[in-house]
Protein backbone atom coordinates (compact mmCIF):
# COMPACT_ATOMS: atom_id res chain seq x y z
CA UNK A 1 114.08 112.11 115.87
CA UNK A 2 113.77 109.26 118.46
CA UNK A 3 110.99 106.62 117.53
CA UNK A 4 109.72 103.84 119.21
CA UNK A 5 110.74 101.03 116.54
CA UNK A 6 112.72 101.23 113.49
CA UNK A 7 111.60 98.84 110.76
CA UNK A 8 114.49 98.20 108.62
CA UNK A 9 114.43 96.72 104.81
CA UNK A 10 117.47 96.29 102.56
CA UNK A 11 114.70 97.57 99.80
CA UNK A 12 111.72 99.63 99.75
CA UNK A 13 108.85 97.60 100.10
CA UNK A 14 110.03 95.26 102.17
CA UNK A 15 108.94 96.24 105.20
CA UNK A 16 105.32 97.06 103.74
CA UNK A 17 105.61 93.16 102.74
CA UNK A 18 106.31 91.91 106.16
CA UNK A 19 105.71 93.86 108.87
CA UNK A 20 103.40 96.84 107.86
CA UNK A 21 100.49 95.46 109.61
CA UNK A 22 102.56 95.11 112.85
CA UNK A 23 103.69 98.55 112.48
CA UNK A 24 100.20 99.51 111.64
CA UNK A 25 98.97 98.45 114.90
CA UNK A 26 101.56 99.67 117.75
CA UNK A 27 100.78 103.15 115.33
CA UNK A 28 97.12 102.66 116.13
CA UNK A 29 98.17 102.21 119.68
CA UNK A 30 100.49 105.43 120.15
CA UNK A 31 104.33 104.55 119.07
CA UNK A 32 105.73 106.08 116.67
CA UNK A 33 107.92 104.48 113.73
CA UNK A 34 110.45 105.23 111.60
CA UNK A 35 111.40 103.30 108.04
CA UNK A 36 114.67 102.86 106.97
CA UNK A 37 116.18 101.16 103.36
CA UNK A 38 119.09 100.71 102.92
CA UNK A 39 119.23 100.81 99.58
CA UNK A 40 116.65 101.85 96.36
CA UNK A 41 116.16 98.25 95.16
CA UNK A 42 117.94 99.50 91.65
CA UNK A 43 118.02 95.90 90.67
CA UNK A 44 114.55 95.36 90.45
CA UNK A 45 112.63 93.58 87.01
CA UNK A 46 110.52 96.11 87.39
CA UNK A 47 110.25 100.44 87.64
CA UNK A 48 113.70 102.02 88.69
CA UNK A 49 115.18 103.69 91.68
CA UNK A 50 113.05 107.13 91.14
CA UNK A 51 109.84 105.19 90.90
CA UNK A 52 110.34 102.98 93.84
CA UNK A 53 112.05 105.84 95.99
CA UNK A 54 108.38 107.36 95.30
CA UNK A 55 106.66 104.89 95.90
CA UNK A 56 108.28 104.10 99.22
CA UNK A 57 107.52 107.91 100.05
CA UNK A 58 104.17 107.56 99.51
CA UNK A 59 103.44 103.98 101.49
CA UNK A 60 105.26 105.70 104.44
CA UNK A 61 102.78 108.63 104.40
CA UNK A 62 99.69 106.34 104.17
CA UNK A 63 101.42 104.51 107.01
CA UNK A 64 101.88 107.57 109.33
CA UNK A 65 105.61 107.15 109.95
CA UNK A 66 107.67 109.63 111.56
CA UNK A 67 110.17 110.09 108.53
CA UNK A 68 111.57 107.53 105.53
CA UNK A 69 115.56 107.26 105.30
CA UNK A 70 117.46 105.64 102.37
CA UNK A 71 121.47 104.72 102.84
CA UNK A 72 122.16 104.51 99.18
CA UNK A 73 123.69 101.13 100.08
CA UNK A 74 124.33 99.19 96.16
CA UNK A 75 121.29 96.60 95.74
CA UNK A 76 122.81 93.22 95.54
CA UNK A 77 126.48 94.42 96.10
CA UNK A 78 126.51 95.80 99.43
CA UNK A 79 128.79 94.50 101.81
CA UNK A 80 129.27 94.40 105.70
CA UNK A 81 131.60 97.19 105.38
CA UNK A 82 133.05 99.31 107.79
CA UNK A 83 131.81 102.41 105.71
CA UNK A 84 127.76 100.48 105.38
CA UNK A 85 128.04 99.84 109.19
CA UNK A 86 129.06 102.85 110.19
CA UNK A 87 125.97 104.10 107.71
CA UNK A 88 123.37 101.97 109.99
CA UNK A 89 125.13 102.87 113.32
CA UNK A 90 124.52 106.61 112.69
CA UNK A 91 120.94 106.04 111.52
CA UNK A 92 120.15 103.93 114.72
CA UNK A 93 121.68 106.56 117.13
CA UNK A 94 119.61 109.19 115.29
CA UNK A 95 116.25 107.37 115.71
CA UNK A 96 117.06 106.00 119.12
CA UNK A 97 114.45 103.34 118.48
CA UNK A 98 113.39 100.82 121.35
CA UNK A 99 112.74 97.75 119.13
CA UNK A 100 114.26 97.55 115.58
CA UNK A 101 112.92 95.64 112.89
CA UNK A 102 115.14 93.80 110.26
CA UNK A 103 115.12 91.27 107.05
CA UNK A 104 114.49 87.54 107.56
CA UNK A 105 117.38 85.50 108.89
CA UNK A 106 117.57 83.88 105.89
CA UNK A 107 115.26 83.99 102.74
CA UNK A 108 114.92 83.54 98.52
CA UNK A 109 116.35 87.09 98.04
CA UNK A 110 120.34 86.43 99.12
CA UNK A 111 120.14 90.71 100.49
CA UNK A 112 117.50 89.39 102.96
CA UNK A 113 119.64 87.27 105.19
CA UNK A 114 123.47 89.40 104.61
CA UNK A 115 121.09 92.46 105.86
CA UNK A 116 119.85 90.65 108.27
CA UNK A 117 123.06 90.31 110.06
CA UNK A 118 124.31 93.80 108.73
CA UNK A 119 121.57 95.46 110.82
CA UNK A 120 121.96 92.99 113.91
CA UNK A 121 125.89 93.58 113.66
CA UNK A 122 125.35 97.50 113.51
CA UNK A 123 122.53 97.66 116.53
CA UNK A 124 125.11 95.94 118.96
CA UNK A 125 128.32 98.20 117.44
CA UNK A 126 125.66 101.80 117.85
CA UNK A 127 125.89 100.95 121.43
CA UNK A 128 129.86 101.01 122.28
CA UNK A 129 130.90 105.00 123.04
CA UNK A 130 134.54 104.28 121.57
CA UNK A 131 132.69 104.19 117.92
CA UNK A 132 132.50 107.65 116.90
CA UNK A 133 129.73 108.78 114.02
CA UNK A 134 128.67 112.48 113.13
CA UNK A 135 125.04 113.26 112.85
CA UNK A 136 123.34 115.26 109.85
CA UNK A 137 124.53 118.25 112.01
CA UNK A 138 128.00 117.29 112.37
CA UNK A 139 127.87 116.63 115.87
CA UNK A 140 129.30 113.33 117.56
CA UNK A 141 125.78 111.26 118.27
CA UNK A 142 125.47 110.18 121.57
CA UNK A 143 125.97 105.88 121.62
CA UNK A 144 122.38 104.04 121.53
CA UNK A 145 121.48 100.59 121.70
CA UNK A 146 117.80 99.07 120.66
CA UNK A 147 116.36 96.78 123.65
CA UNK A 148 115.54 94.31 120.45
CA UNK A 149 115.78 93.14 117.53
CA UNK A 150 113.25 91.17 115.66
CA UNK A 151 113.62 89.73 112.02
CA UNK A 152 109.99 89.70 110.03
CA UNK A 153 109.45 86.38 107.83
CA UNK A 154 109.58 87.02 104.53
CA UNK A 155 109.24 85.08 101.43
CA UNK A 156 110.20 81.52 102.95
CA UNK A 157 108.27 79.45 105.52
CA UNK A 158 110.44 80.06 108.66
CA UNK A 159 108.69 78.60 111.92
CA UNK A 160 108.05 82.07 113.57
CA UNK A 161 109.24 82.47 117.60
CA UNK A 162 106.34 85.12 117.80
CA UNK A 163 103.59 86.16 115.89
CA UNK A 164 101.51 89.48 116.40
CA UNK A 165 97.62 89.75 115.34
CA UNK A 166 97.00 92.08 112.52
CA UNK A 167 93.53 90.99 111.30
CA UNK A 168 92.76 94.65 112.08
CA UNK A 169 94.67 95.77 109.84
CA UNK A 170 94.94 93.43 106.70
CA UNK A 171 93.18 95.56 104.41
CA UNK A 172 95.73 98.58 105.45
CA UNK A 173 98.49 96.66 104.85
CA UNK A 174 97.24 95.49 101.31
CA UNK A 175 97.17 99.51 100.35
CA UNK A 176 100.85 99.87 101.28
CA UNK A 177 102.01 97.07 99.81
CA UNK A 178 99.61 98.31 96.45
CA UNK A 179 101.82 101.56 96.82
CA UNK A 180 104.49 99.94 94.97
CA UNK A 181 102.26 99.90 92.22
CA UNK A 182 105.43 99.21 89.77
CA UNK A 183 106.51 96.20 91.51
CA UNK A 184 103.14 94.42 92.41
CA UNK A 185 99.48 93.72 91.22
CA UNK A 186 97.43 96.51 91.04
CA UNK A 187 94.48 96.10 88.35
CA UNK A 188 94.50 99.47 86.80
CA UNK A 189 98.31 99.20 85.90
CA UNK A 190 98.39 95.59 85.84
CA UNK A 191 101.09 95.82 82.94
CA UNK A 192 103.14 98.59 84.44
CA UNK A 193 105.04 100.36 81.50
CA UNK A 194 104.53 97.07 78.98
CA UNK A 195 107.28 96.18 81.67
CA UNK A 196 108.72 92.34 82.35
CA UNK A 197 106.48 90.26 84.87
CA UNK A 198 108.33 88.83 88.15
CA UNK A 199 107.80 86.50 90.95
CA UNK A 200 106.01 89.28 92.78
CA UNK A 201 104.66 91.16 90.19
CA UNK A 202 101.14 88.65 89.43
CA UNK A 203 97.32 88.70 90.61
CA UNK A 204 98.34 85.36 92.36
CA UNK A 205 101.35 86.91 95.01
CA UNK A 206 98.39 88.88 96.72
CA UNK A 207 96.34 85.80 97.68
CA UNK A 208 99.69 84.34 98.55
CA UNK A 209 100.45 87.05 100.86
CA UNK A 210 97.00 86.85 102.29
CA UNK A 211 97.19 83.02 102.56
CA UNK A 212 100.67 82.98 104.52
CA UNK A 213 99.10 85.43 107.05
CA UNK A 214 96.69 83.24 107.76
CA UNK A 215 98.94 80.42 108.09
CA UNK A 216 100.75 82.43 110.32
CA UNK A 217 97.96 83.41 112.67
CA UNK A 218 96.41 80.02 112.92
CA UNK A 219 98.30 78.31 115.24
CA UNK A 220 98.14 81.85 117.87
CA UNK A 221 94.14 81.66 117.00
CA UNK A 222 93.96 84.92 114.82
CA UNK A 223 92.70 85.57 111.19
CA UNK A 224 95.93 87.29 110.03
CA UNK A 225 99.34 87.41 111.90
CA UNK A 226 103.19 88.44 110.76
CA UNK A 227 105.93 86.46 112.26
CA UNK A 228 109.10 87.27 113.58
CA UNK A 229 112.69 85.92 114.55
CA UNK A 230 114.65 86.43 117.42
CA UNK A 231 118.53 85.87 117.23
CA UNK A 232 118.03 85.50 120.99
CA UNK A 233 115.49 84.09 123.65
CA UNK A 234 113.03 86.93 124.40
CA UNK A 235 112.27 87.23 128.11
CA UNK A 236 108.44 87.83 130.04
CA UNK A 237 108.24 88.85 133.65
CA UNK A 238 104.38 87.21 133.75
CA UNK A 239 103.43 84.15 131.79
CA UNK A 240 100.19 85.76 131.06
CA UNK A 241 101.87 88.42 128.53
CA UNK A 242 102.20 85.36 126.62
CA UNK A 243 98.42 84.05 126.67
C-alpha cells in the first residue's frame, strides 16, 4: 500500500505527540499516510501493550491513515539489529512512502534518538537491490528509497531546521493525542485504573504541549507549529517556497 509519508514512532503515541498536526494537514490537503511503531511501548508506567495497541488503533482512525503497523520490536531493548533492520526495510518497501517521518535525533526517552538512527539507517539500506526482504505475500519487494527523512522534536528543546503551521489543526491533534487516554490527561479517567502518575500522564503536560507549539511557531509567525530535523541540508529550487 504505497503512501505519501510514513510517520514512524518507536511507541504508539509518539507520532500523535509530535507530528499529528503535520500529518493532519498534508491529509487535509490529499496525501495519504501511513503509521508505523515499532514496538507496543510495553514499558510504559501506565496501561499495557493491549490497551495502548488500542488506543493507537483508534487515534489512527480519527486521523484517517491508510493502515497502522506494529514491528513487535522489545521497548527499551531493541537493538540496530540485522533482524530489526531488516523489519523496517520491508515495511518501507511496502509503503513506498515519499517522505518518512522518524523520532527526534536525540531526546529524554534514550528509544527516541537509537530509533532515530535505526529508521534513518534502514531508509538508506531499503534502497540497495542486493538486500533481499519478502513481503506479507512472500514475494521479494521491489528496493525503495524515501526522497526524505525528517525527525519531529519531541520532548527536548531542539532548534528546529523547519517548522510547518498547524494552527488549523491544534484542536485535532489534542483528540489524538487524548486517544491514549491511559497514558495522558483526559478528565473523565483522570486516574486511569487507580494507576501510577508519570511525566506525561498530568493536567499540566497538555498546556506544555500547547505552549511548545507555540514556541515553535513564533519565530515562522504562526499560532502553532511542529518542528523537524534534517540529518541533511534540504534543497529549494525557488527561494519563495521558503517565504
Amino acid at each position: 500500500m504505497k503512501v505519501d509519508i510514513l510517520a514512524v514512532g518507536v511507541h504508539p503515541d509518539d507520532v500523535e505527540l509530535s507530528c499529528s498536526g503535520t500529518l493532519l494537514r498534508h491529509i487535509a490537503g490529499g496525501k495519504s499516510v501511513g503509521l508505523l511503531d515499532l514496538t507496543r511501548g510495553e514499558l510504559g508506567t501506565r496501561g499495557n501493550a493491549e490497551i495502548r495497541t488500542r488506543e493507537a488503533m483508534h487515534a489512527a482512525e480519527l486521523m484517517g491513515a491508510a493502515f497502522r503497523w506494529n514491528l513487535d520490536m522489545a521497548d527499551g531493548f531493541f537493538t540496530p539489529s540485522e533482524e530489526n533492520l531488516r523489519k523496517i526495510i520491508g515495511a518501507v518497501r511496502a509503503a513506498r512512502p515519499t517522505v518518512v517521518l522518524a523520532n527526534a535525533l536525540e531526546d529524554r526517552h534514550p528509544d527516541h534518538g537509537r530509533a532515530a538512527k535505526l529508521v534513518r539507517e534502514a531508509c538508506f539500506y531499503a534502497g540497495l537491490a542486493k538486500i533481499e526482504t519478502l513481503g506479507a505475500d512472500g514475494v521479494s519487494q521491489a528496493h525503495w528509497r524515501p526522497q526524505a527523512v525528517y525527525h519531529y522534536i519531541q520532548d527536548y528543546d531542539l532548534k528546529p531546521d523547519f517548522v510547518v503551521d498547524i494552527e488549523p489543526y491544534i484542536e485535532r491533534k489534542f483528540e489524538l493525542i487524548r486517544a491514549f487516554s491511559s497514558q495522558f490527561y483526559v478528565p473523565e479517567v483522570a486516574d486511569y485504573a487507580g494507576e501510577l502518575s508519570s511525566p506525561i500522564s498530568g493536567r499540566d503536560f497538555m498546556e506544555f504541549l500547547r505552549g511548545k507549539a507555540r514556541a515553535l511557531g513564533r519565530p515562522a509567525g504562526y499560532e502553532f507549529a511542529e518542528g523537524f530535523n534534517t540529518a541533511r541540508s534540504p534543497g529549494v529550487s525557488d527561494l519563495f517556497d521558503l517565504v
